[in-house]
C-alpha atoms as a PDB file:
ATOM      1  CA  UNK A   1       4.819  -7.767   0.994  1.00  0.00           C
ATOM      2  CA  UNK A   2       6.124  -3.941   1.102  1.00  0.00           C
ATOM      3  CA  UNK A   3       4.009  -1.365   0.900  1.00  0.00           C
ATOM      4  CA  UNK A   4       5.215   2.083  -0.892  1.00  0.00           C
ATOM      5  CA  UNK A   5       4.041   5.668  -1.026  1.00  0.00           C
ATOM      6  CA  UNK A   6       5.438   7.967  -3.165  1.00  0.00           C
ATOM      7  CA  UNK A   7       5.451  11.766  -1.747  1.00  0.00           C
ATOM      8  CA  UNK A   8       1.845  11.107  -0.135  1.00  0.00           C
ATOM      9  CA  UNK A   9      -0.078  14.298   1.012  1.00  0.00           C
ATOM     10  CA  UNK A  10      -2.801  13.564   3.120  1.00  0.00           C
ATOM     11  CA  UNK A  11      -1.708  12.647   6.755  1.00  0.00           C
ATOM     12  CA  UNK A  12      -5.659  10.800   6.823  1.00  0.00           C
ATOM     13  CA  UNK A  13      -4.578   8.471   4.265  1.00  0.00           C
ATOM     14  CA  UNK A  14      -1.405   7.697   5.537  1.00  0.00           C
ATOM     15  CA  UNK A  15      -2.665   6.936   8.521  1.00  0.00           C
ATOM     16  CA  UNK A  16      -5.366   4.496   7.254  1.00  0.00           C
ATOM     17  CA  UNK A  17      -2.734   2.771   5.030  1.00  0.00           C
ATOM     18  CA  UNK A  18      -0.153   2.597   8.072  1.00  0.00           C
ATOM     19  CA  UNK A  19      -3.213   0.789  10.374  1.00  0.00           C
ATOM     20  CA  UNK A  20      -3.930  -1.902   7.030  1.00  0.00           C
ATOM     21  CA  UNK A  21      -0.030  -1.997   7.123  1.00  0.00           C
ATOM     22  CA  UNK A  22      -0.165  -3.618  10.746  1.00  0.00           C
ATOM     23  CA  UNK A  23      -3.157  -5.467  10.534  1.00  0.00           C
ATOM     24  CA  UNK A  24      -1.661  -7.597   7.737  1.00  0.00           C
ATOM     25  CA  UNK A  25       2.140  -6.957   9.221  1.00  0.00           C
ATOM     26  CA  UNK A  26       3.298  -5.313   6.311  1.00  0.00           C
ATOM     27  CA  UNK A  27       6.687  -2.951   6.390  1.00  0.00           C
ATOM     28  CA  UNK A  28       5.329   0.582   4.941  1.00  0.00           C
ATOM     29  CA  UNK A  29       7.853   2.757   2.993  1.00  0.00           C
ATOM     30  CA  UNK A  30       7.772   6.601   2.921  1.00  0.00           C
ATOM     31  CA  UNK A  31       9.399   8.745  -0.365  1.00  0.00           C
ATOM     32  CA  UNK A  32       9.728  12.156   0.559  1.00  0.00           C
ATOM     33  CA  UNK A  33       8.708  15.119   0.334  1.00  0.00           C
ATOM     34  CA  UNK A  34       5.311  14.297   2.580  1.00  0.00           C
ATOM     35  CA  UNK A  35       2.667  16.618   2.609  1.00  0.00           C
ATOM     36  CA  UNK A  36       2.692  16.670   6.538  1.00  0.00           C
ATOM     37  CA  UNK A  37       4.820  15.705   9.354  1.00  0.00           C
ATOM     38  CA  UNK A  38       4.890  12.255  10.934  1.00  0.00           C
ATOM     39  CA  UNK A  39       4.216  13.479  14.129  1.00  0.00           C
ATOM     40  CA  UNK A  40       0.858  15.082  13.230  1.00  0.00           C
ATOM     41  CA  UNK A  41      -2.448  13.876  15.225  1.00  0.00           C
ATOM     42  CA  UNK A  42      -4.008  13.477  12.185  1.00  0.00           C
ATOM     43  CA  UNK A  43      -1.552  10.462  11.246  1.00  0.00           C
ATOM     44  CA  UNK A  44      -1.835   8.931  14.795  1.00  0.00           C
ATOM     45  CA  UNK A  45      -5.986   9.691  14.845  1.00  0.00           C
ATOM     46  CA  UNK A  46      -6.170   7.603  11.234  1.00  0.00           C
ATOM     47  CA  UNK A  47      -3.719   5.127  12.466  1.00  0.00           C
ATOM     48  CA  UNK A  48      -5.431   4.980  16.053  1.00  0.00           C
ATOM     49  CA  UNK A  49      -3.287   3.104  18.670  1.00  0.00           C
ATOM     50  CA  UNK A  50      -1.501   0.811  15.912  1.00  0.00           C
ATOM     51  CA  UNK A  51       0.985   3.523  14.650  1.00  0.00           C
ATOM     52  CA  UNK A  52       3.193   2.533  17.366  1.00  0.00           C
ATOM     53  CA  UNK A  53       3.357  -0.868  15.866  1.00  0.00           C
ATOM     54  CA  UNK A  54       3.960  -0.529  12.439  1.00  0.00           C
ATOM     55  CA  UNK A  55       6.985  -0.884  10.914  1.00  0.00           C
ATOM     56  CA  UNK A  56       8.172   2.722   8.623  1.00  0.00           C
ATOM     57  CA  UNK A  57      10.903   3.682   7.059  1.00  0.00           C
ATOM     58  CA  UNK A  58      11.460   7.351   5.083  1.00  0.00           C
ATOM     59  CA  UNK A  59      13.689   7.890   2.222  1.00  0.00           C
ATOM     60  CA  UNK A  60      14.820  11.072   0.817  1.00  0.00           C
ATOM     61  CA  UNK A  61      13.390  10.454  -2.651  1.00  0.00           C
ATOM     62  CA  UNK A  62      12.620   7.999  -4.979  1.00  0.00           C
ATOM     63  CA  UNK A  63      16.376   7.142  -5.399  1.00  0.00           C
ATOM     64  CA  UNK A  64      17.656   7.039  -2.130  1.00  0.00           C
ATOM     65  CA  UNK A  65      14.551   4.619  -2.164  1.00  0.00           C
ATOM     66  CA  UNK A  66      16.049   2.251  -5.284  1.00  0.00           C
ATOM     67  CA  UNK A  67      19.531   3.055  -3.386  1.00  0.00           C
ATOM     68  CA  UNK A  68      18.112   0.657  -0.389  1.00  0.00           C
ATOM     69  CA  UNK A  69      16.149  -1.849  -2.338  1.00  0.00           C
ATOM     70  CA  UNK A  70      18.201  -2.572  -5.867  1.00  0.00           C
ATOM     71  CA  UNK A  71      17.085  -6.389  -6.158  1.00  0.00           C
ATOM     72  CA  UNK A  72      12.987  -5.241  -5.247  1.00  0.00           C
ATOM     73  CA  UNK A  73      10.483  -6.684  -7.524  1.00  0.00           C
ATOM     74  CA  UNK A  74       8.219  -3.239  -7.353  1.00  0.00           C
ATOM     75  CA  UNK A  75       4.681  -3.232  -8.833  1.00  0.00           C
ATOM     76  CA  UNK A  76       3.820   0.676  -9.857  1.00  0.00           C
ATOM     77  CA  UNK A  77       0.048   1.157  -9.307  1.00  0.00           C
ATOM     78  CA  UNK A  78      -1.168   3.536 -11.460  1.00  0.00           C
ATOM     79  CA  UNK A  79      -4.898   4.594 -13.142  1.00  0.00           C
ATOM     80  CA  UNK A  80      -2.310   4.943 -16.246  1.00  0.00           C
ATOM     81  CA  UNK A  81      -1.627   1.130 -16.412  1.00  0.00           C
ATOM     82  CA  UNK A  82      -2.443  -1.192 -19.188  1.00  0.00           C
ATOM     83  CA  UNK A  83      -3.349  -4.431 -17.278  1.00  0.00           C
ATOM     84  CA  UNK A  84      -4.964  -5.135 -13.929  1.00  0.00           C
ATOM     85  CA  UNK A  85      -3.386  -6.230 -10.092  1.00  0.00           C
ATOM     86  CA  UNK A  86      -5.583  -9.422 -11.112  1.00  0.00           C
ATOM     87  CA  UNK A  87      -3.587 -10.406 -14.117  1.00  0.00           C
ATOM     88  CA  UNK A  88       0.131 -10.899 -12.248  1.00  0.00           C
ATOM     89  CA  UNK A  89       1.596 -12.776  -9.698  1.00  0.00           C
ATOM     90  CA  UNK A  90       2.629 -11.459  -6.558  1.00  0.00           C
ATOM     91  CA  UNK A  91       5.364 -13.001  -4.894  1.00  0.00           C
ATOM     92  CA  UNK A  92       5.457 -12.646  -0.650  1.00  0.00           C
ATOM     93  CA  UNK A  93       8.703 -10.279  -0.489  1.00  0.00           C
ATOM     94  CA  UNK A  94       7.176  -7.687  -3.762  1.00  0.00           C
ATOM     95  CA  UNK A  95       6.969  -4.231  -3.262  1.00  0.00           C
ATOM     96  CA  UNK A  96       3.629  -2.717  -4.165  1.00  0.00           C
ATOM     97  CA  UNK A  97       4.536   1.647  -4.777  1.00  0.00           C
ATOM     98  CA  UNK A  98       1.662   4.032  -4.538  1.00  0.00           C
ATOM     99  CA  UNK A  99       1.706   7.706  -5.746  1.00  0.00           C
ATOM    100  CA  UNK A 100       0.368  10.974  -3.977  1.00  0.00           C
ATOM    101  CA  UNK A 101      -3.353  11.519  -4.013  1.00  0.00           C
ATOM    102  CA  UNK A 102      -2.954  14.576  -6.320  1.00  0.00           C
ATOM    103  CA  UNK A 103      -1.167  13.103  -9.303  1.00  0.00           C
ATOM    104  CA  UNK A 104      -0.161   9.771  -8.542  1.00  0.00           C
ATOM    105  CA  UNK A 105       3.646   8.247  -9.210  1.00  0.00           C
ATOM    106  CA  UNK A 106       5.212  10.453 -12.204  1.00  0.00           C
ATOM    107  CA  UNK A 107       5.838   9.708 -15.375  1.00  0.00           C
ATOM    108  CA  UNK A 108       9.234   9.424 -15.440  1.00  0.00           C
ATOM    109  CA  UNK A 109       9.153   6.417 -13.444  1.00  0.00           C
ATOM    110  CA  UNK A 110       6.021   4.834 -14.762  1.00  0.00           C
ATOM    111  CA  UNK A 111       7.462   4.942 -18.652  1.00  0.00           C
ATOM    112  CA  UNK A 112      10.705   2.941 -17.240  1.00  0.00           C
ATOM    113  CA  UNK A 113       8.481  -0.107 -15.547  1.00  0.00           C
ATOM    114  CA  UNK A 114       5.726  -0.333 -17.680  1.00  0.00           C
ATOM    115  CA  UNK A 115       5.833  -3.744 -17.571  1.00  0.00           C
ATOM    116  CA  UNK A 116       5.354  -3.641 -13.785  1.00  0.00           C
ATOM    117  CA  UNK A 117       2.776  -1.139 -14.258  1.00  0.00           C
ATOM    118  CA  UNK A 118      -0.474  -2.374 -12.626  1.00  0.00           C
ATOM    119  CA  UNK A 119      -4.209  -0.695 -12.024  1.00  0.00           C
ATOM    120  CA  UNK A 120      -7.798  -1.249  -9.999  1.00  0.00           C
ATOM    121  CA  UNK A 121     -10.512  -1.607 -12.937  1.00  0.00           C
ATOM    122  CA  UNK A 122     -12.891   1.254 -12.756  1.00  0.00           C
ATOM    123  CA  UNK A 123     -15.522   3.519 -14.377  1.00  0.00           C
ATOM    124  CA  UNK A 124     -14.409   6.312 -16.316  1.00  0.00           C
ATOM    125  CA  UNK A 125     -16.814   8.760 -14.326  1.00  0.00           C
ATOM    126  CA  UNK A 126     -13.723   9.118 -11.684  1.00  0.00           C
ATOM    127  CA  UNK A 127     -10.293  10.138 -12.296  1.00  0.00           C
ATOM    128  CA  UNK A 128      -9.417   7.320  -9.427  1.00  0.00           C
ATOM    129  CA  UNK A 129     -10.003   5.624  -5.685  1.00  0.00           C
ATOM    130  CA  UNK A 130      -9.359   7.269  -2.539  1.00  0.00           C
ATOM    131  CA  UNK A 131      -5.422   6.127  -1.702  1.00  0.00           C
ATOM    132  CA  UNK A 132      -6.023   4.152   1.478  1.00  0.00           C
ATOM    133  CA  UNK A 133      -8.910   2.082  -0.756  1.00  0.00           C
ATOM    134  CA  UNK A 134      -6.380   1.409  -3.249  1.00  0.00           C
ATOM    135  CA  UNK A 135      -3.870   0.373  -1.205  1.00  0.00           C
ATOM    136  CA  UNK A 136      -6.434  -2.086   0.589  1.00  0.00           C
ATOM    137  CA  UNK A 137      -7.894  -3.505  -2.360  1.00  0.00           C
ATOM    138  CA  UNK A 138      -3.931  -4.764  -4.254  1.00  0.00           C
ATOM    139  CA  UNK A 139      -2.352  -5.354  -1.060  1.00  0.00           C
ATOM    140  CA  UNK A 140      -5.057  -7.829   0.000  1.00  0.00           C
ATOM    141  CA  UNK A 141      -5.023  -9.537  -3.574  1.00  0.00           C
ATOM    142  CA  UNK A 142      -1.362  -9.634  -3.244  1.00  0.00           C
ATOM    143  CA  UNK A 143      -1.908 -11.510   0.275  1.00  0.00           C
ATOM    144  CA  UNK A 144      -4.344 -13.810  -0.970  1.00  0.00           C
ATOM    145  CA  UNK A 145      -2.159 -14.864  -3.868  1.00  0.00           C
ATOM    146  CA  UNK A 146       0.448 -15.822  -1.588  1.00  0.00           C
ATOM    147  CA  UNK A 147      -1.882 -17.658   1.212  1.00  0.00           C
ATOM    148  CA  UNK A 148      -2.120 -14.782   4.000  1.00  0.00           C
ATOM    149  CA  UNK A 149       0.805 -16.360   5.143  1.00  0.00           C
ATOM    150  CA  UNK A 150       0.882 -15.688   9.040  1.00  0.00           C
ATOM    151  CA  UNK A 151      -2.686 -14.162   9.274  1.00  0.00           C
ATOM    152  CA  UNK A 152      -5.505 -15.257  10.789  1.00  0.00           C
ATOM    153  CA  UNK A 153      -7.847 -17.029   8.597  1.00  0.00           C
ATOM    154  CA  UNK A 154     -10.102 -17.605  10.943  1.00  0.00           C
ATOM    155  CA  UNK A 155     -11.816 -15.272  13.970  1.00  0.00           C
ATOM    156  CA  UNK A 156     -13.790 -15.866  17.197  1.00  0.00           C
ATOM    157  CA  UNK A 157     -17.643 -14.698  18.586  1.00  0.00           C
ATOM    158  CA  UNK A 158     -16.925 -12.741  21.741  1.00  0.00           C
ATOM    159  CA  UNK A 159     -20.133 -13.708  23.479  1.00  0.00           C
ATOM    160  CA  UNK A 160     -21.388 -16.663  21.961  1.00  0.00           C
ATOM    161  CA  UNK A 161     -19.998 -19.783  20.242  1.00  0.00           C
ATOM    162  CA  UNK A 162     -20.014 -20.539  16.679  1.00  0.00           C
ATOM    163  CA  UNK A 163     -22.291 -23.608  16.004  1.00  0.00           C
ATOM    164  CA  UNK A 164     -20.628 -27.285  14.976  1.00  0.00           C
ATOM    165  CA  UNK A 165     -20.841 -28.378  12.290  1.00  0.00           C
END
């Protein structure tokens, strides 16, 4: 799985999405502009001690981005889609894109992969999620779909001992 942010602007997020990126081992990609630097603290504070560990890559926009990746299976999440992440089928190499917190992936691209076009069900009483939630919530349904294939499934007490079954 890929993870993709399109122009994102808040260094918190990005930070928060770059520490799910390495929990689950998941390459994070980064269209410019950003709304911050990616030397910041903020990034680093969000991302604690795991920035170092994550895997990032920048492009200059979104086609430099399509330049590097012409054979990517991309799903566009978007508050604008007709279906939701629940209904497809993620495969283990797809590329899940994300747009900026203040007005999500444009238009342009959305009306030419509508088909890929995905969103979180919702309320109407909010315009959308915070981006680090929605990133969290399709990237582990993406995971699941495809086993968590080299996660662990399973964790360990630190002081006391689970009991046998």
């Amino acid at each position: 799985m890929h993870i993709v942010l399109h122009e994102p602007e808040i260094p918190a997020n990005t930070g928060n999405i770059g520490r799910t990126c390495v929990a689950t081992d998941t390459p994070l990609h980064l269209i410019e502009p950003l709304g911050f630097r990616l030397d910041e603290k903020a990034i680093k504070r969000a991302g604690m001690d795991y920035w170092e560990h994550l895997d990032v890559s920048t492009y200059i926009n979104y086609a430099d981005f399509k330049a590097k990746h012409p054979e990517a299976k991309i799903w566009y999440a978007t508050t604008k889609a007709k279906r939701s992440y629940t209904e497809v089928s993620f495969s283990k190499d797809d590329f899940i894109m994300f747009g900026k917190e203040s007005a999500g992936i444009p238009e342009e691209i959305l009306v030419d992969n509508e088909e890929n076009c995905i969103r979180i069900p919702m309320c109407g009483k909010i315009r959308s999620l915070n981006l680090s939630n929605s990133v969290a919530i399709v990237l582990y349904e993406a995971l699941r779909q495809t086993g968590f294939e080299g996660m662990e499934k399973e964790g360990e007490l630190h002081r006391l001992n689970w009991k046998e079954e």
